[in-house]
PDB file of N, CA and C in Angstrom:
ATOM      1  N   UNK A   1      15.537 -12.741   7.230  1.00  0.00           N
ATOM      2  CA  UNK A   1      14.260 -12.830   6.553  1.00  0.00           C
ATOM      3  C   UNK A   1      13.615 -14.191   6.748  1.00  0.00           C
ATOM      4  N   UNK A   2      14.476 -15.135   6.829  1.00  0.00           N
ATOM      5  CA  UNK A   2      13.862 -16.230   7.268  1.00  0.00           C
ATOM      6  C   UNK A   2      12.995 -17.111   7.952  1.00  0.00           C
ATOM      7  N   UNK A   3      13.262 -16.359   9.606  1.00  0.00           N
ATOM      8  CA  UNK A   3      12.548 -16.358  10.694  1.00  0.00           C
ATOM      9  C   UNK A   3      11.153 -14.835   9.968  1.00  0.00           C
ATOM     10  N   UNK A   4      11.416 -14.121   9.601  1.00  0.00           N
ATOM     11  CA  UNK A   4      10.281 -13.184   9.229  1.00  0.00           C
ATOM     12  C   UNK A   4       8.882 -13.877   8.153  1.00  0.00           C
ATOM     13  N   UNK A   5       9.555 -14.182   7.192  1.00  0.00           N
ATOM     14  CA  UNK A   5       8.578 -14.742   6.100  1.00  0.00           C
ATOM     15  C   UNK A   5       8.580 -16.167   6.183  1.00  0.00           C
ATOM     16  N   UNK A   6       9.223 -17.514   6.988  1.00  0.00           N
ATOM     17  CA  UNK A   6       8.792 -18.290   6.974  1.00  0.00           C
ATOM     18  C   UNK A   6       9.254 -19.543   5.735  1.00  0.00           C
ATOM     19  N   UNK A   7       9.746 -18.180   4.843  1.00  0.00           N
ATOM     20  CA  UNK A   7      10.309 -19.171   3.525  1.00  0.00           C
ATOM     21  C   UNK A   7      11.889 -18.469   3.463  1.00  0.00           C
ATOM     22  N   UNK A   8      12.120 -19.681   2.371  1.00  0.00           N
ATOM     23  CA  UNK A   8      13.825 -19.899   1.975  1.00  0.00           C
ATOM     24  C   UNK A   8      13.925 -18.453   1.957  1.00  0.00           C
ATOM     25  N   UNK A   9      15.250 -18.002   1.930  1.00  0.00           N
ATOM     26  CA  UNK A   9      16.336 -16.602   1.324  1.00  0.00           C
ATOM     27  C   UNK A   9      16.112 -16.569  -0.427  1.00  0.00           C
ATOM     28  N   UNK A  10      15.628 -15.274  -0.176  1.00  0.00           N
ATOM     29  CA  UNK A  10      15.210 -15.120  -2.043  1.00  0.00           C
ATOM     30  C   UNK A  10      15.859 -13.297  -1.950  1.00  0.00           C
ATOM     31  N   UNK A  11      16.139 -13.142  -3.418  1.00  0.00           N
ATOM     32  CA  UNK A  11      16.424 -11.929  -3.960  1.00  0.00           C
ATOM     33  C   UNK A  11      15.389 -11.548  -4.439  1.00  0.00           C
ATOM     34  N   UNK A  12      15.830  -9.542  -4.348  1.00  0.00           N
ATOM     35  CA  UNK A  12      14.329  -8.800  -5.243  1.00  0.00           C
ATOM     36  C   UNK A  12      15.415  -8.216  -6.387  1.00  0.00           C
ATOM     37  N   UNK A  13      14.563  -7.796  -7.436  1.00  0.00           N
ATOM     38  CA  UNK A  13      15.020  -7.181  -8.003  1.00  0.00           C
ATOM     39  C   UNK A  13      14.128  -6.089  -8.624  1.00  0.00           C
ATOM     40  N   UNK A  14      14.633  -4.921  -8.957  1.00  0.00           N
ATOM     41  CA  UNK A  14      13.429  -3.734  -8.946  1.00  0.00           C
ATOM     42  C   UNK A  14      14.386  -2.821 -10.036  1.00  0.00           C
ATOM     43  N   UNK A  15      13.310  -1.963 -10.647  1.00  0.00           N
ATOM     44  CA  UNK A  15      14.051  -1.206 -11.530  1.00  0.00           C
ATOM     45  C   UNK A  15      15.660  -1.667 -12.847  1.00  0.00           C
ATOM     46  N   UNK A  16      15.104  -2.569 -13.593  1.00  0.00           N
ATOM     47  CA  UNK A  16      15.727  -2.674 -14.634  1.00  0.00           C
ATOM     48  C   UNK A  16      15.652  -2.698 -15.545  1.00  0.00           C
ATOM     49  N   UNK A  17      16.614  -1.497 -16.268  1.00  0.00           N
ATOM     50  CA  UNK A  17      16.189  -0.719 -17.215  1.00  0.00           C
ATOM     51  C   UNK A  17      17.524  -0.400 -18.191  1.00  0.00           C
ATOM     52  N   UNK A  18      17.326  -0.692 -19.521  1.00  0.00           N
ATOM     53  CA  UNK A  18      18.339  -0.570 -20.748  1.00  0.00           C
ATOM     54  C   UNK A  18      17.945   0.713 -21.697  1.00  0.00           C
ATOM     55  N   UNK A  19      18.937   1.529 -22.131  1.00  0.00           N
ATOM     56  CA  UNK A  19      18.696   2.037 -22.954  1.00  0.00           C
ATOM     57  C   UNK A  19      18.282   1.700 -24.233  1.00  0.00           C
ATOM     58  N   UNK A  20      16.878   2.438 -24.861  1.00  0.00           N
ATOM     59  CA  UNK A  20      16.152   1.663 -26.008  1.00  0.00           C
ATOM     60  C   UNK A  20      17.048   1.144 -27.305  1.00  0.00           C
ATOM     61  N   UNK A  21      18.716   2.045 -27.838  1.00  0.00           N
ATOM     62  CA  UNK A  21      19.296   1.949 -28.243  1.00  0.00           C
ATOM     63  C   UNK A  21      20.069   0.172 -28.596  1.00  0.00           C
ATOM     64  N   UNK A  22      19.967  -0.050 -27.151  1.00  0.00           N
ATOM     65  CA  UNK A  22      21.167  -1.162 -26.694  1.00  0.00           C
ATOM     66  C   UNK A  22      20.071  -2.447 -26.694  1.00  0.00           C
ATOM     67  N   UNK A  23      18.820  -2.230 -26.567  1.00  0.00           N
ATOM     68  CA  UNK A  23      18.254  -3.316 -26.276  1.00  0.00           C
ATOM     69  C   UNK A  23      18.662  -4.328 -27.569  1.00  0.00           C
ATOM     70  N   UNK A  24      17.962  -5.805 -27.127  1.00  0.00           N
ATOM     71  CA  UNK A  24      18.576  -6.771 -28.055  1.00  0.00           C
ATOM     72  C   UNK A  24      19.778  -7.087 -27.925  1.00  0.00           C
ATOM     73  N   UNK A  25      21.306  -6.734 -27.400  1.00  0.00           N
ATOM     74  CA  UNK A  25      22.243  -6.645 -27.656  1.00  0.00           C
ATOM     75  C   UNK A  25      22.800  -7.223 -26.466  1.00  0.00           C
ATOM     76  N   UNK A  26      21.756  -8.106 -25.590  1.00  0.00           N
ATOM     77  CA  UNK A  26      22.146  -8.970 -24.681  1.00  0.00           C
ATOM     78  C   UNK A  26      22.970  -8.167 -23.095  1.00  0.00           C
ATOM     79  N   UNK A  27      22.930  -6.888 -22.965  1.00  0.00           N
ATOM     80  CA  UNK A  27      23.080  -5.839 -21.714  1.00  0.00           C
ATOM     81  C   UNK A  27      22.262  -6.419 -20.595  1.00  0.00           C
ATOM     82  N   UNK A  28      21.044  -6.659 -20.786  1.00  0.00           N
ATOM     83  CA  UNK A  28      19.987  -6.759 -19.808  1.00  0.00           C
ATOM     84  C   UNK A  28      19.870  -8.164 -19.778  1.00  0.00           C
ATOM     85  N   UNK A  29      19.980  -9.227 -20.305  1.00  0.00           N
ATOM     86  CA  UNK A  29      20.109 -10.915 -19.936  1.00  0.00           C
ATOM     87  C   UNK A  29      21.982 -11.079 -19.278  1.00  0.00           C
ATOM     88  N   UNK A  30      22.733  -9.980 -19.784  1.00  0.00           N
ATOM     89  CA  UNK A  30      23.991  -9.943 -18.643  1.00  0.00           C
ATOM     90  C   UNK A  30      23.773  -9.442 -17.436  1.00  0.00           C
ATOM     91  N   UNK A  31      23.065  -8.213 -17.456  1.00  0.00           N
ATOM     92  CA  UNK A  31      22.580  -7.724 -16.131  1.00  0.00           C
ATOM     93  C   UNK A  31      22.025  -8.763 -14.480  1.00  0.00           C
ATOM     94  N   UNK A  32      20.986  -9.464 -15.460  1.00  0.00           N
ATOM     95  CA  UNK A  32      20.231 -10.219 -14.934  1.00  0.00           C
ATOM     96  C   UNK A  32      20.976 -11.276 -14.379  1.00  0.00           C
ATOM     97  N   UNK A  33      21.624 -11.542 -15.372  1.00  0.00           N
ATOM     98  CA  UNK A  33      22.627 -13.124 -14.938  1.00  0.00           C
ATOM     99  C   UNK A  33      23.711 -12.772 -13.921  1.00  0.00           C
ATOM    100  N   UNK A  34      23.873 -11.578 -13.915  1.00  0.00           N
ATOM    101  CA  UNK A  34      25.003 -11.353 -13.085  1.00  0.00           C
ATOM    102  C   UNK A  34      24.249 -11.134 -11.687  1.00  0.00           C
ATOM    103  N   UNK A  35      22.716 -10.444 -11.617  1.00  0.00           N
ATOM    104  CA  UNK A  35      21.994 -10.629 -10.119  1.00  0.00           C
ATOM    105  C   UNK A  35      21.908 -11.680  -9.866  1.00  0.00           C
ATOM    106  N   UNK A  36      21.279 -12.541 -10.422  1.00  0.00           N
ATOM    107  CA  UNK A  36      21.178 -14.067 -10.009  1.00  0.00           C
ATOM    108  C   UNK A  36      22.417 -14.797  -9.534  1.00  0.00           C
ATOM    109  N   UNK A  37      23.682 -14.934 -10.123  1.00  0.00           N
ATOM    110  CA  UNK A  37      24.667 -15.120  -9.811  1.00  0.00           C
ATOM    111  C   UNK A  37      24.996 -14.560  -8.863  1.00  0.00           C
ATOM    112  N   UNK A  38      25.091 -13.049  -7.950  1.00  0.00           N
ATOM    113  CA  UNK A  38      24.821 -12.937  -6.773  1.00  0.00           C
ATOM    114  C   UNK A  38      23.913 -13.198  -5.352  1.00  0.00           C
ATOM    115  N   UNK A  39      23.049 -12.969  -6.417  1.00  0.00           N
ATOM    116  CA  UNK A  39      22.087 -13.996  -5.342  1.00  0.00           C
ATOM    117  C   UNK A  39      21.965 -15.055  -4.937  1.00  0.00           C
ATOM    118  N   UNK A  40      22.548 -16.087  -5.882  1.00  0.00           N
ATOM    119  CA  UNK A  40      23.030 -17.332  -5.402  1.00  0.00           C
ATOM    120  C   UNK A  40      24.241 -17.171  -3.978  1.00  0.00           C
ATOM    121  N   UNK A  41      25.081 -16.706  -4.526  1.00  0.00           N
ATOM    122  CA  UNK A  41      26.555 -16.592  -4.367  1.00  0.00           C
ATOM    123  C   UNK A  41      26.083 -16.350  -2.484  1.00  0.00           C
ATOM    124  N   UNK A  42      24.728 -15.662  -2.243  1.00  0.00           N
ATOM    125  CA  UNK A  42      24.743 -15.055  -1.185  1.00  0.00           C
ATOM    126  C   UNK A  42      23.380 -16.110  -0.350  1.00  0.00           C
ATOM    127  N   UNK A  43      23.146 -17.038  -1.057  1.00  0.00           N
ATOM    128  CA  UNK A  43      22.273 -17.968  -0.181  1.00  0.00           C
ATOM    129  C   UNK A  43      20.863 -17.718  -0.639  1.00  0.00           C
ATOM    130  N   UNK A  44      20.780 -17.115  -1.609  1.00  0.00           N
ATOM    131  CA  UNK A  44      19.328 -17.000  -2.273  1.00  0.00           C
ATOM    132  C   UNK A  44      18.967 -17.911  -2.824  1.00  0.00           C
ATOM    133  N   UNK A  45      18.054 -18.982  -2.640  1.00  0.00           N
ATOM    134  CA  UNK A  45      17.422 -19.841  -3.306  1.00  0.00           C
ATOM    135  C   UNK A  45      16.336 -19.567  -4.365  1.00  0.00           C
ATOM    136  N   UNK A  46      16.012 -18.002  -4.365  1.00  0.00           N
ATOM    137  CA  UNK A  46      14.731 -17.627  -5.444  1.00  0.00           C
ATOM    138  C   UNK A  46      14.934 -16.154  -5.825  1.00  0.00           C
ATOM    139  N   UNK A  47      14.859 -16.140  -7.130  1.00  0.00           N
ATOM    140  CA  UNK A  47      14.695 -14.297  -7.194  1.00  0.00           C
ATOM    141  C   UNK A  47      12.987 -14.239  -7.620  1.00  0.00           C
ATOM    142  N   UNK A  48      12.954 -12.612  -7.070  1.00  0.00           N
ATOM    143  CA  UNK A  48      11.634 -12.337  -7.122  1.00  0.00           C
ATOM    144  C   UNK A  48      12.040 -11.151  -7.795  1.00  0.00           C
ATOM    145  N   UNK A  49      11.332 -10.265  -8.837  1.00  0.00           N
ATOM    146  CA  UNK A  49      11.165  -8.916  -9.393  1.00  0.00           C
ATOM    147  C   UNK A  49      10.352  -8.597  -9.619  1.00  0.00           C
ATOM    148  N   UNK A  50       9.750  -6.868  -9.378  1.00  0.00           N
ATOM    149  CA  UNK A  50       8.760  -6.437  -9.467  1.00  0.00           C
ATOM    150  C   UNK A  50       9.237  -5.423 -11.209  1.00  0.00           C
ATOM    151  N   UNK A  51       7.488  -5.537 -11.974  1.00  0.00           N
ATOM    152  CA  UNK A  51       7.841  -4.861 -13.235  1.00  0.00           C
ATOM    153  C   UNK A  51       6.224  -3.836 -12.975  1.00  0.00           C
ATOM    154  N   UNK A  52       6.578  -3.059 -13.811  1.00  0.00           N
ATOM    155  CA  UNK A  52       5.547  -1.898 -13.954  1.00  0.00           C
ATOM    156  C   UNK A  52       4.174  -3.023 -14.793  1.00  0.00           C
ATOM    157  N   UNK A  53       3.080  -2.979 -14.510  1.00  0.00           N
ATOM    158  CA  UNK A  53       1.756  -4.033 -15.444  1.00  0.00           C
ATOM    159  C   UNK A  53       1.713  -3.537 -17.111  1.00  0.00           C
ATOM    160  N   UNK A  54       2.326  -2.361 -17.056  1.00  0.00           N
ATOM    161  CA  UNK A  54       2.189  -1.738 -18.704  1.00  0.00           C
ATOM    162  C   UNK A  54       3.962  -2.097 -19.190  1.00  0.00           C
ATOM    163  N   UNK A  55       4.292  -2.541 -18.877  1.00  0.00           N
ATOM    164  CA  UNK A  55       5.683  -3.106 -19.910  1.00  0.00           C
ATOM    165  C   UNK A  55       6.115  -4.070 -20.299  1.00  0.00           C
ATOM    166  N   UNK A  56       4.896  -4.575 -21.216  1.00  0.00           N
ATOM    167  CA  UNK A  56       5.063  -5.330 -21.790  1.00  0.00           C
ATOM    168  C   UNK A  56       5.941  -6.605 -22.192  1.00  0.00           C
ATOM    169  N   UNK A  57       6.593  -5.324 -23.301  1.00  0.00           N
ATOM    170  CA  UNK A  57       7.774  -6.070 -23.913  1.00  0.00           C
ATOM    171  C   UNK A  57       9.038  -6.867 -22.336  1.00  0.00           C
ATOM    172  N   UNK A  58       8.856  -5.614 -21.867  1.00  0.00           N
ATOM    173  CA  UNK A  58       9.733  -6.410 -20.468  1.00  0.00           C
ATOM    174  C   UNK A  58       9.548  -7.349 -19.796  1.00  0.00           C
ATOM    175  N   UNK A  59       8.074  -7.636 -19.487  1.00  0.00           N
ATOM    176  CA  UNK A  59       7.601  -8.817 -19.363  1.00  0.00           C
ATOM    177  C   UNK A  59       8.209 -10.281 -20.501  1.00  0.00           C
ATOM    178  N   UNK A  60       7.716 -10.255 -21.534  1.00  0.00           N
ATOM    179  CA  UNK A  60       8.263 -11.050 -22.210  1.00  0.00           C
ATOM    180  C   UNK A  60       9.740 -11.412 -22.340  1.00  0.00           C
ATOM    181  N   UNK A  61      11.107 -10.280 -21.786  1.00  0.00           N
ATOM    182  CA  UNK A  61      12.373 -10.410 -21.728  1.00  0.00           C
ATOM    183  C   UNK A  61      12.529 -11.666 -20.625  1.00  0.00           C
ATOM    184  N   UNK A  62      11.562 -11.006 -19.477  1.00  0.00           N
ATOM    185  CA  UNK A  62      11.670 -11.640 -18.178  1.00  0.00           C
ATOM    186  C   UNK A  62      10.904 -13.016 -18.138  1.00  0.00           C
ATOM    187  N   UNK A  63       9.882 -13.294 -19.101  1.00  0.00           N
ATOM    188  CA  UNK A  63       9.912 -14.840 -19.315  1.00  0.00           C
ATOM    189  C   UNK A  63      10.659 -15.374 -20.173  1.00  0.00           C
ATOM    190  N   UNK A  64      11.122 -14.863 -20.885  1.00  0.00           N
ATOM    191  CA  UNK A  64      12.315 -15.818 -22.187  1.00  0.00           C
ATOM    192  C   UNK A  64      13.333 -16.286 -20.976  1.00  0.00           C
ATOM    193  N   UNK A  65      13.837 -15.268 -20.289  1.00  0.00           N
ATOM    194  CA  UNK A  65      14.987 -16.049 -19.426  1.00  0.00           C
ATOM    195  C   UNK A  65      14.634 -16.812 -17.904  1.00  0.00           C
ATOM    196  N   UNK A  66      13.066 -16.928 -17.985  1.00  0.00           N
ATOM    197  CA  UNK A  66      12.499 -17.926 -17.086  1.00  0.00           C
ATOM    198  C   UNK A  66      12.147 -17.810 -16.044  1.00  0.00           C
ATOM    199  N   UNK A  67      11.571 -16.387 -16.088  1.00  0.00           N
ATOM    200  CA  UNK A  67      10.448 -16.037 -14.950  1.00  0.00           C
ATOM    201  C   UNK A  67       9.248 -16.254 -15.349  1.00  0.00           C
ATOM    202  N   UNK A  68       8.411 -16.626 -14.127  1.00  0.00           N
ATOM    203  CA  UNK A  68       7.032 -16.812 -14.439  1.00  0.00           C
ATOM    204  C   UNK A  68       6.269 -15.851 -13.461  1.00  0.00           C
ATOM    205  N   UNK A  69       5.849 -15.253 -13.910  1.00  0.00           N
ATOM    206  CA  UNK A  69       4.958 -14.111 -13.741  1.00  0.00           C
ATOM    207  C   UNK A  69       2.959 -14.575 -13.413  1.00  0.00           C
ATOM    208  N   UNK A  70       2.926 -15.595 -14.041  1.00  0.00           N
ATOM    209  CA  UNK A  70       1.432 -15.467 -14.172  1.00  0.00           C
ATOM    210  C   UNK A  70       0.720 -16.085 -12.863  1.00  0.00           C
ATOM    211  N   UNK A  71       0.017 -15.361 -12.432  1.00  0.00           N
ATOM    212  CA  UNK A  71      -0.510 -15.146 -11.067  1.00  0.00           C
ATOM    213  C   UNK A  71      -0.163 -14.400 -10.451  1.00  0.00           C
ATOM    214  N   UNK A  72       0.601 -13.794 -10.676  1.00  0.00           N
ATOM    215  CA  UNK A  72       1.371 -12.821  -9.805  1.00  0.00           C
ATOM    216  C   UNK A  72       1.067 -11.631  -9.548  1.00  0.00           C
ATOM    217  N   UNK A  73       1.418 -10.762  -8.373  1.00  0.00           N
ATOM    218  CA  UNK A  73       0.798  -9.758  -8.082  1.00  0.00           C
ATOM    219  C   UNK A  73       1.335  -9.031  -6.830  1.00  0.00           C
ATOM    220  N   UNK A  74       2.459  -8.260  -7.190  1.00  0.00           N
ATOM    221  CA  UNK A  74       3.448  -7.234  -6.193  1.00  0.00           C
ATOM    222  C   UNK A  74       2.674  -6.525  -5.461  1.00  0.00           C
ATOM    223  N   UNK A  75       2.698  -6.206  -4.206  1.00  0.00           N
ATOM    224  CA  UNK A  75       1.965  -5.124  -3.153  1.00  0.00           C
ATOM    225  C   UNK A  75       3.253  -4.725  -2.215  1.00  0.00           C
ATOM    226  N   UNK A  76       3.147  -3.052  -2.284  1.00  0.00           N
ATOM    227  CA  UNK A  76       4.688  -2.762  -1.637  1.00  0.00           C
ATOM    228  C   UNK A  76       3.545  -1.981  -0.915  1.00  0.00           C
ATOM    229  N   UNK A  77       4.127  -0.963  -0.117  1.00  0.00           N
ATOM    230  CA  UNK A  77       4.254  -0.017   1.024  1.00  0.00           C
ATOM    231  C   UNK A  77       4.985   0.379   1.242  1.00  0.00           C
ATOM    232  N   UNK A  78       5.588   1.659   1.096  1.00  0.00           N
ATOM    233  CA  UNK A  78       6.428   2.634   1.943  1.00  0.00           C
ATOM    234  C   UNK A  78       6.665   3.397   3.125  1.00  0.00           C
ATOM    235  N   UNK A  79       7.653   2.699   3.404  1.00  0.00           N
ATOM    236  CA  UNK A  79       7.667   3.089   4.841  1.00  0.00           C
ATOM    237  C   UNK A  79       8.146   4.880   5.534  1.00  0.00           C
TER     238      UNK A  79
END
């Protein structure tokens, strides 16, 4: 990816999702910590994740543990 995009080795992360039950109960800041911790582990200098614009509350999970989101703006394509 390097030679492709020009920038450092970064992780994606897509689709993460807790049952409404469990939320709060720290599942999904383990989840997370444990991607990042791979992504390190594997030469990733940045994670990137894409969230749906209507989920809110998920948004706010994903800045408490120190993503910054604002400006931001995912564009995929399927191949």
């Amino acid at each position: 990816m390097d030679a492709l995009s020009g920038d450092r080795p970064f992780a994606i992360i897509e689709r993460v999702v807790t049952a409404s039950h469990v939320r709060g109960l720290g599942f999904g800041a383990a989840l997370m910590r444990h991607a990042e911790e791979t992504a390190m582990s594997r030469g990733a200098l940045k994670v990137m994740l894409s969230s749906n614009t209507r989920r809110e509350e998920a948004h706010r999970f994903y800045e408490r543990l120190g993503y910054d989101g604002e400006g931001s703006r995912l564009f995929k394509k399927y191949l």
